[in-house]
N, C-alpha and C. Protein backbone atom coordinates (compact mmCIF):
# COMPACT_ATOMS: atom_id res chain seq x y z
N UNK A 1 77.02 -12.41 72.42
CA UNK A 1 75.90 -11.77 73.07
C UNK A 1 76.29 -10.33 73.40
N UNK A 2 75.59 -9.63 73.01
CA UNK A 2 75.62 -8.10 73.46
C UNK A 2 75.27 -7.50 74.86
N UNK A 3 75.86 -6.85 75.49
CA UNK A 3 75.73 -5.84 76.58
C UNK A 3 75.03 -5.09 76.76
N UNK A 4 74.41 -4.82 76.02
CA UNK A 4 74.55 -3.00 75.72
C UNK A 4 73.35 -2.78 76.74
N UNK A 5 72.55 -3.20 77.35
CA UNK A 5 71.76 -3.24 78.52
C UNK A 5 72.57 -2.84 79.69
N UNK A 6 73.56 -3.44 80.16
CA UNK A 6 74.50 -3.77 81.08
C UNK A 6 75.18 -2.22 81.16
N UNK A 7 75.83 -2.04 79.76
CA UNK A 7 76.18 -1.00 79.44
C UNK A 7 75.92 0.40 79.88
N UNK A 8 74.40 0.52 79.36
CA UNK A 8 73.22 2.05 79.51
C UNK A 8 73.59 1.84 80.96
N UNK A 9 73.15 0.46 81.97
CA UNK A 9 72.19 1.23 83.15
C UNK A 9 73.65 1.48 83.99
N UNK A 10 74.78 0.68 83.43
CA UNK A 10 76.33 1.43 84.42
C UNK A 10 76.61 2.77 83.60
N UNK A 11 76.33 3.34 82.08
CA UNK A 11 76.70 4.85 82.05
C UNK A 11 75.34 5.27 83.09
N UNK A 12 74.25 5.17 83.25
CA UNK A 12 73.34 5.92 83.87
C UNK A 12 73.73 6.37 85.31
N UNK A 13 74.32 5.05 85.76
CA UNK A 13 75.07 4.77 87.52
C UNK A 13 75.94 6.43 87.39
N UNK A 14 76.93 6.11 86.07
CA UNK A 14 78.46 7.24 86.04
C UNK A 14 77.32 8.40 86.47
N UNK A 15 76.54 8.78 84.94
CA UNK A 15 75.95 10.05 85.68
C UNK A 15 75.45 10.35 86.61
N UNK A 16 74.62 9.68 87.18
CA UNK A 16 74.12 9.51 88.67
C UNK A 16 75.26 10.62 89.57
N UNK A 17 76.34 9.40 89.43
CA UNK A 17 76.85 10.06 90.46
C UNK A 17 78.35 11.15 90.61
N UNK A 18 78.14 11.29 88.71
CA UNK A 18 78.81 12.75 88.60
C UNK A 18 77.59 13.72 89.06
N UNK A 19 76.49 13.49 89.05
CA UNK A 19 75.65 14.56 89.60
C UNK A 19 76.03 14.69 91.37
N UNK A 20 76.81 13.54 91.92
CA UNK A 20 77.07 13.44 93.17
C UNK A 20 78.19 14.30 93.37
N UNK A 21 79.28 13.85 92.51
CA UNK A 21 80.60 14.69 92.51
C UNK A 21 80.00 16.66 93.19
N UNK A 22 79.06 17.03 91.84
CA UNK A 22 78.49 18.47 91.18
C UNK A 22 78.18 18.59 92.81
N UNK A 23 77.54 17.97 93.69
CA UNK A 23 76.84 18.54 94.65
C UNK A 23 78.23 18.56 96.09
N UNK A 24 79.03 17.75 95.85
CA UNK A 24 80.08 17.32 96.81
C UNK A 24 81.12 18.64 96.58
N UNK A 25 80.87 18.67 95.53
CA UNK A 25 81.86 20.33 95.42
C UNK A 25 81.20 22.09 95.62
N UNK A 26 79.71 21.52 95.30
CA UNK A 26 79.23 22.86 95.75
C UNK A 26 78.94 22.59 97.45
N UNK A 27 78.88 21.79 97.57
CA UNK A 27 78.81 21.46 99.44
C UNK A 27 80.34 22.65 99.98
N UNK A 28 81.36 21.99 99.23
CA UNK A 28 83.00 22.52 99.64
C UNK A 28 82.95 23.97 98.91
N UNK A 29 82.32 24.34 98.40
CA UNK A 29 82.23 25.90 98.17
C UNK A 29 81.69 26.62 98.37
N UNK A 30 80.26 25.96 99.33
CA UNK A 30 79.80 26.65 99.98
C UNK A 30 80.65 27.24 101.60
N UNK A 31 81.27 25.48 101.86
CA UNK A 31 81.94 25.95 102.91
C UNK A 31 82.77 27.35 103.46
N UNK A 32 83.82 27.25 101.79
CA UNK A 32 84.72 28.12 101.65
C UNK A 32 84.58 29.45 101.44
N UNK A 33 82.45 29.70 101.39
CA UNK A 33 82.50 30.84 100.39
C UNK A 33 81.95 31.87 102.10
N UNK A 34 82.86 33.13 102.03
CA UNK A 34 82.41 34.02 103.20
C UNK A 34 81.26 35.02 103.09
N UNK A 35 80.55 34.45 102.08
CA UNK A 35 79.43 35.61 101.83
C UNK A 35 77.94 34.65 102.51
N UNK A 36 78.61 33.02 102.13
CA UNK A 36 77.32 32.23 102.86
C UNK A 36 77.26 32.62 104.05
N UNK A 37 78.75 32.71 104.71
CA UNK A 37 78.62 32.99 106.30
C UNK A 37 78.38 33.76 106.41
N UNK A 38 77.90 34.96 106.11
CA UNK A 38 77.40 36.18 105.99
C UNK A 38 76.07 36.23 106.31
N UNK A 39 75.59 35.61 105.21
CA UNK A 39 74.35 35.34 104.97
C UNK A 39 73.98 34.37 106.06
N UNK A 40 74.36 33.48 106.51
CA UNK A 40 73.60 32.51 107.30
C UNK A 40 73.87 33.53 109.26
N UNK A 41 74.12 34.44 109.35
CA UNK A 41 74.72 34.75 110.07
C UNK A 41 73.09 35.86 110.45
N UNK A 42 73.28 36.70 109.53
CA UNK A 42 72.29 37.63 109.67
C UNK A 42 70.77 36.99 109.42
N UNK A 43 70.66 36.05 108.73
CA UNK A 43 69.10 34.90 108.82
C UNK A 43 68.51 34.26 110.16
N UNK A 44 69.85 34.23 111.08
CA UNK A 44 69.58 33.09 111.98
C UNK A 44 70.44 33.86 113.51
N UNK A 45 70.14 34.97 113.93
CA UNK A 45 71.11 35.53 114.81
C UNK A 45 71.17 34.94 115.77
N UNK A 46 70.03 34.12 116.26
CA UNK A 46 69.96 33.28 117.41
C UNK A 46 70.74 31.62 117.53
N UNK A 47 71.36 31.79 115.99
CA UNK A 47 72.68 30.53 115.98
C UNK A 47 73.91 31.26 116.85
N UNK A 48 74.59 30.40 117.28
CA UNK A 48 75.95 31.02 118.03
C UNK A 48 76.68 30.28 116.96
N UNK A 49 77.99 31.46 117.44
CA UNK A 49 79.02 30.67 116.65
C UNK A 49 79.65 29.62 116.15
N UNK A 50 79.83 28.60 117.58
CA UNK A 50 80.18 27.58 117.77
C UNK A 50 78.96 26.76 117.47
N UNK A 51 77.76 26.60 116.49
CA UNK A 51 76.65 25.90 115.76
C UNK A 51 77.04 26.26 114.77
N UNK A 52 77.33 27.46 114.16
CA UNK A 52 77.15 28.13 112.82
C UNK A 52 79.06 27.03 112.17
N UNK A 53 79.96 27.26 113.40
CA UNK A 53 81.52 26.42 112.75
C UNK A 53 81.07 24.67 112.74
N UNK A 54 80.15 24.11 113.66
CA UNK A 54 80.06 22.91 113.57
C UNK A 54 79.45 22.31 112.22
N UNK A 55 78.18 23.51 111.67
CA UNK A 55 77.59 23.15 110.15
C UNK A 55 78.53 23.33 109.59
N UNK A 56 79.11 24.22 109.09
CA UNK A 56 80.30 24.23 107.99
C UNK A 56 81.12 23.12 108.18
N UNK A 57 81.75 22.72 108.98
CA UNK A 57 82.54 21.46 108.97
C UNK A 57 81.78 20.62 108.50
N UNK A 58 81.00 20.14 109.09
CA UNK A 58 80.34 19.07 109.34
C UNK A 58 79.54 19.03 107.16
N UNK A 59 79.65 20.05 106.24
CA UNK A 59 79.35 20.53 105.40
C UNK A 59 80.56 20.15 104.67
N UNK A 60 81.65 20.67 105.14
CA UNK A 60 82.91 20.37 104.70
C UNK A 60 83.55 18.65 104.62
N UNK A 61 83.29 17.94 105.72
CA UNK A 61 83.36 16.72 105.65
C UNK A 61 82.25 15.97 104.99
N UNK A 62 81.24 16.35 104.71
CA UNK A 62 80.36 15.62 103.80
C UNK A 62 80.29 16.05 102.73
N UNK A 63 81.29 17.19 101.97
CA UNK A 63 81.05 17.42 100.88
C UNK A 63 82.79 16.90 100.39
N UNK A 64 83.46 16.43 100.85
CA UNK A 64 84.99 15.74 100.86
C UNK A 64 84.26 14.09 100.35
N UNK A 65 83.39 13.92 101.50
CA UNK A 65 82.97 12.55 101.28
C UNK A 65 82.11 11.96 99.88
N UNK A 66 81.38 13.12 99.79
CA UNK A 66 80.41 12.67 98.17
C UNK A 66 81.30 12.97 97.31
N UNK A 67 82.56 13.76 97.34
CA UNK A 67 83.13 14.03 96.03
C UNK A 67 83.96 12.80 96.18
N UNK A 68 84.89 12.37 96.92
CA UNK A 68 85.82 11.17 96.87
C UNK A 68 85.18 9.93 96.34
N UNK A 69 84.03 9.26 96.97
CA UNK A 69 83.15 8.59 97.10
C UNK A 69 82.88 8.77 95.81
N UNK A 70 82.30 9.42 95.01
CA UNK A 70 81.85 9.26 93.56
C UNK A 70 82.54 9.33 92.59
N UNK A 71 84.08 10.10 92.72
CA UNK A 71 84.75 10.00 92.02
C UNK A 71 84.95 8.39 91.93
N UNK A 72 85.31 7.84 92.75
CA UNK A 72 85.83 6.24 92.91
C UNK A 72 84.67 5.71 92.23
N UNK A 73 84.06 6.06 92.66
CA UNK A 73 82.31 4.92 92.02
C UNK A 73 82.29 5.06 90.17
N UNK A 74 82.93 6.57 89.95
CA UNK A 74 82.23 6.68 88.38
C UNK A 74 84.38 5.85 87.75
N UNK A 75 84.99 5.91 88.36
CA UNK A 75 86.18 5.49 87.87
C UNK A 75 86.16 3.81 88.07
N UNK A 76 85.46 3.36 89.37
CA UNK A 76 85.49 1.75 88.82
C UNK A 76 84.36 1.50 87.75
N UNK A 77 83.51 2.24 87.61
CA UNK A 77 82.10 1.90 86.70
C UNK A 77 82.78 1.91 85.37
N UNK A 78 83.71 2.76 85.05
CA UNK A 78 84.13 2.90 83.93
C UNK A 78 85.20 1.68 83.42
N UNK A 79 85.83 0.89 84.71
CA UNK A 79 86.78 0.02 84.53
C UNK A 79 85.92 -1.44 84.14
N UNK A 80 84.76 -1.41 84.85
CA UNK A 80 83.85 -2.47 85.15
C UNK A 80 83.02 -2.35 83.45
N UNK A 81 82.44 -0.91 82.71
CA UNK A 81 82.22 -1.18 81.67
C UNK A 81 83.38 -1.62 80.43
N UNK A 82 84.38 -1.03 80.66
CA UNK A 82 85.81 -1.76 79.48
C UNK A 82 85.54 -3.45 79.80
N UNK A 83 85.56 -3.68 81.21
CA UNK A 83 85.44 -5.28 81.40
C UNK A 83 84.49 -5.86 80.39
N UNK A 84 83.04 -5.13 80.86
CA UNK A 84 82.32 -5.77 79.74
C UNK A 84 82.22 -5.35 78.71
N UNK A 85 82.54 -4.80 77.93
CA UNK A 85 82.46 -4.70 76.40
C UNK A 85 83.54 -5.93 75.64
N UNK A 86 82.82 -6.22 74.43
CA UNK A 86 82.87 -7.80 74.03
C UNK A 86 83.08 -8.60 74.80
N UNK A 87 82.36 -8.72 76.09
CA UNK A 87 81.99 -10.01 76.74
C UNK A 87 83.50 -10.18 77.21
N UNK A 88 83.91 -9.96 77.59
CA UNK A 88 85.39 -10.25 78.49
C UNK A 88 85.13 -10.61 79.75
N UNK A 89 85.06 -10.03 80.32
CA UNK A 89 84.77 -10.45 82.00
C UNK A 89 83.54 -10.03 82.61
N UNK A 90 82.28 -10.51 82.30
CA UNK A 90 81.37 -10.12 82.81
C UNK A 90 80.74 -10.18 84.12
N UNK A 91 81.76 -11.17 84.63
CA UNK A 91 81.42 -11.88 86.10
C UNK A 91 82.45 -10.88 87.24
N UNK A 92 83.36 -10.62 86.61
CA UNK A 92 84.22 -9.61 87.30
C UNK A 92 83.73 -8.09 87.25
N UNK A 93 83.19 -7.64 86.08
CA UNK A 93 82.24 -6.30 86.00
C UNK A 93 80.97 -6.31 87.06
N UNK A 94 80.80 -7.62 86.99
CA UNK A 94 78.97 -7.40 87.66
C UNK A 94 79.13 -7.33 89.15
N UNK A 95 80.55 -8.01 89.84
CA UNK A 95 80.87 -7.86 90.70
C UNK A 95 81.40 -6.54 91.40
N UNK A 96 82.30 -5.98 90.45
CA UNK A 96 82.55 -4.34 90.83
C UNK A 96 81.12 -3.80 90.67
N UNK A 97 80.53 -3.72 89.87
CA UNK A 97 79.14 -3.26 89.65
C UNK A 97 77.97 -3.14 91.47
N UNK A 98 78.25 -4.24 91.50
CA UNK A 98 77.40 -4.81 93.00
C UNK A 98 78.55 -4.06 94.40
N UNK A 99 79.58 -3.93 94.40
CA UNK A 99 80.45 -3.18 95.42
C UNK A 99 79.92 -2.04 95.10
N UNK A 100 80.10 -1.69 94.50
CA UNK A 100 80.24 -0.06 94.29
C UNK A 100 78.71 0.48 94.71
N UNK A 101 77.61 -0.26 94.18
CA UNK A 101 76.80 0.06 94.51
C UNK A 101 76.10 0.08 95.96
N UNK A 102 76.53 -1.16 96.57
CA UNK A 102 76.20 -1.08 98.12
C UNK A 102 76.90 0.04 98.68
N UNK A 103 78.40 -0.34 98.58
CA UNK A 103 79.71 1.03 99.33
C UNK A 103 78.93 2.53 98.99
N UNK A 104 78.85 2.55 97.82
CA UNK A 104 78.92 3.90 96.91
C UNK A 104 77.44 4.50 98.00
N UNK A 105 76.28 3.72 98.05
CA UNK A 105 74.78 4.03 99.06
C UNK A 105 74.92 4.21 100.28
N UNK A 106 75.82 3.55 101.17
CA UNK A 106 76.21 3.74 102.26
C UNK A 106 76.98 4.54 102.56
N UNK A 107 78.69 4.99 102.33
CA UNK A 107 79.35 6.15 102.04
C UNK A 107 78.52 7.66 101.86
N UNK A 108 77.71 7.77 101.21
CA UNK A 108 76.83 9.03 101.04
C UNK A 108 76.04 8.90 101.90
N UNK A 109 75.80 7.95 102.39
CA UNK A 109 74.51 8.28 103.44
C UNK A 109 73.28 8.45 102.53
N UNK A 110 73.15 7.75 101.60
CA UNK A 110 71.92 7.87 101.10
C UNK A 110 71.54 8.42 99.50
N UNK A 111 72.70 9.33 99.28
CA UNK A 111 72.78 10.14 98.17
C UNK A 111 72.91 9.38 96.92
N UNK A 112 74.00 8.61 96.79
CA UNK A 112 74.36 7.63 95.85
C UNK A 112 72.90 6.46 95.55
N UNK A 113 72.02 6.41 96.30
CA UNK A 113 71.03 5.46 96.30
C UNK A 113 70.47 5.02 94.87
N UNK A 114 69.96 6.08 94.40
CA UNK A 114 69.13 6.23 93.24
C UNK A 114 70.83 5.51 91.68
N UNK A 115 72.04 6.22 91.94
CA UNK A 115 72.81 5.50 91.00
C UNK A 115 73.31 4.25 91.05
N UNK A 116 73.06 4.00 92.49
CA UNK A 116 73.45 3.04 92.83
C UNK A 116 72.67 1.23 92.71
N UNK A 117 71.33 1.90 92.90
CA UNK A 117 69.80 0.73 92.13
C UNK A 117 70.20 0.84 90.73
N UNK A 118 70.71 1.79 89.89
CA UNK A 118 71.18 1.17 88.12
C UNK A 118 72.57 0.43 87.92
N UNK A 119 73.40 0.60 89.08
CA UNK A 119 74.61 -0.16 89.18
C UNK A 119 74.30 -1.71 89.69
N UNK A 120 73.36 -1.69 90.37
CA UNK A 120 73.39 -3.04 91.44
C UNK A 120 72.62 -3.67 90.02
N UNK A 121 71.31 -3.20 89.14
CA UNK A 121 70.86 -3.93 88.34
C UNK A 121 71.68 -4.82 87.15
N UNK A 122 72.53 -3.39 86.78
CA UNK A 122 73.72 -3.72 85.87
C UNK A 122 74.52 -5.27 86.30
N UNK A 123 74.78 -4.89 87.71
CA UNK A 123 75.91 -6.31 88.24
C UNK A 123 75.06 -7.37 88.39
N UNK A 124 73.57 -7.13 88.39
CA UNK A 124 72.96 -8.69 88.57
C UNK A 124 72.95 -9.37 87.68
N UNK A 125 72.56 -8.44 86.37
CA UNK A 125 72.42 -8.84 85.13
C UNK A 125 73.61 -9.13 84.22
N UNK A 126 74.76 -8.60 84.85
CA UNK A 126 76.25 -9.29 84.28
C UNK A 126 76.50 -10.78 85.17
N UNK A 127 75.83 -10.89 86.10
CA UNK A 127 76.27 -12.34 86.91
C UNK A 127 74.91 -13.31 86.51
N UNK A 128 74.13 -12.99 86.02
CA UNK A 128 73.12 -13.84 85.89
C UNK A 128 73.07 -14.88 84.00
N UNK A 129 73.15 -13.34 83.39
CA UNK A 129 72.60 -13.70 81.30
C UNK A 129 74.56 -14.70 81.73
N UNK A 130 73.90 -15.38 80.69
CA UNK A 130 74.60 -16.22 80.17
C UNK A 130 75.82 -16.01 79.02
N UNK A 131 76.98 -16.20 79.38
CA UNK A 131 78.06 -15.82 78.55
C UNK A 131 77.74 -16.88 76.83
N UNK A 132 77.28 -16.09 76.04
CA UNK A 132 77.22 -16.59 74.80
C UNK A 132 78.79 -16.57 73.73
N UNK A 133 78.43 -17.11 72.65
CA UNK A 133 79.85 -17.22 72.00
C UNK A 133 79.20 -15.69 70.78
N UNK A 134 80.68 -15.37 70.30
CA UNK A 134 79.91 -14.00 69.55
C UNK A 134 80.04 -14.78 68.10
């Protein structure tokens, strides 16, 4: 029996949430970059300082978190698709499949959501179809 269903909607999950990585690093370069503070400085004069250092952190730790967080998500997705290709362990894929996807939605706070509904489908549908002989 073929995968290749299983397959698409965990590469769809990876991209998903390399698009997560893309945003987790421009989060951390925004942090780093002194022209934002510049800019957010002269937009908003009625921020004080001590608001203007709490966003950046607080920018900085959530952009640490979507990049770690997705890195891990698109590196087990990738371990979880080797599982299933020719039907090897599909019960062990669908299971990483289903972690990753709850962790991966919660960890972001929300962000991961959307890759995370093609991961959770992926793992239902590796614990459910029936292991055929090839």
């Amino acid at each position: 029996m073929k995968r290749t269903a299983e397959i698409v909607l965990g590469v769809i999950g990876i991209l998903g949430y390399g698009l997560i990585t893309a945003l987790g690093g421009f989060m951390l370069f925004l942090q780093n970059n002194e022209d934002v503070l510049q800019e957010v400085v002269e937009q908003s004069p009625d921020m004080g300082l001590n608001d203007l250092n709490t966003v950046m952190e607080g920018m900085g730790a959530g952009g640490w978190a979507l990049l770690i967080t997705s890195i891990l998500a698109i590196i087990l997705s990738l371990v979880a698709i080797f599982l299933i290709k020719g039907n090897k362990q599909p019960k062990i894929a669908g299971s990483i499949f289903i972690v990753i996807s709850i962790l991966g939605s919660i960890v972001t706070v929300g962000f991961g959501i959307i890759p995370g509904i093609f991961l959770l489908i992926s793992g239902i549908m590796c614990l459910v179809r029936k292991q055929g002989t090839l």
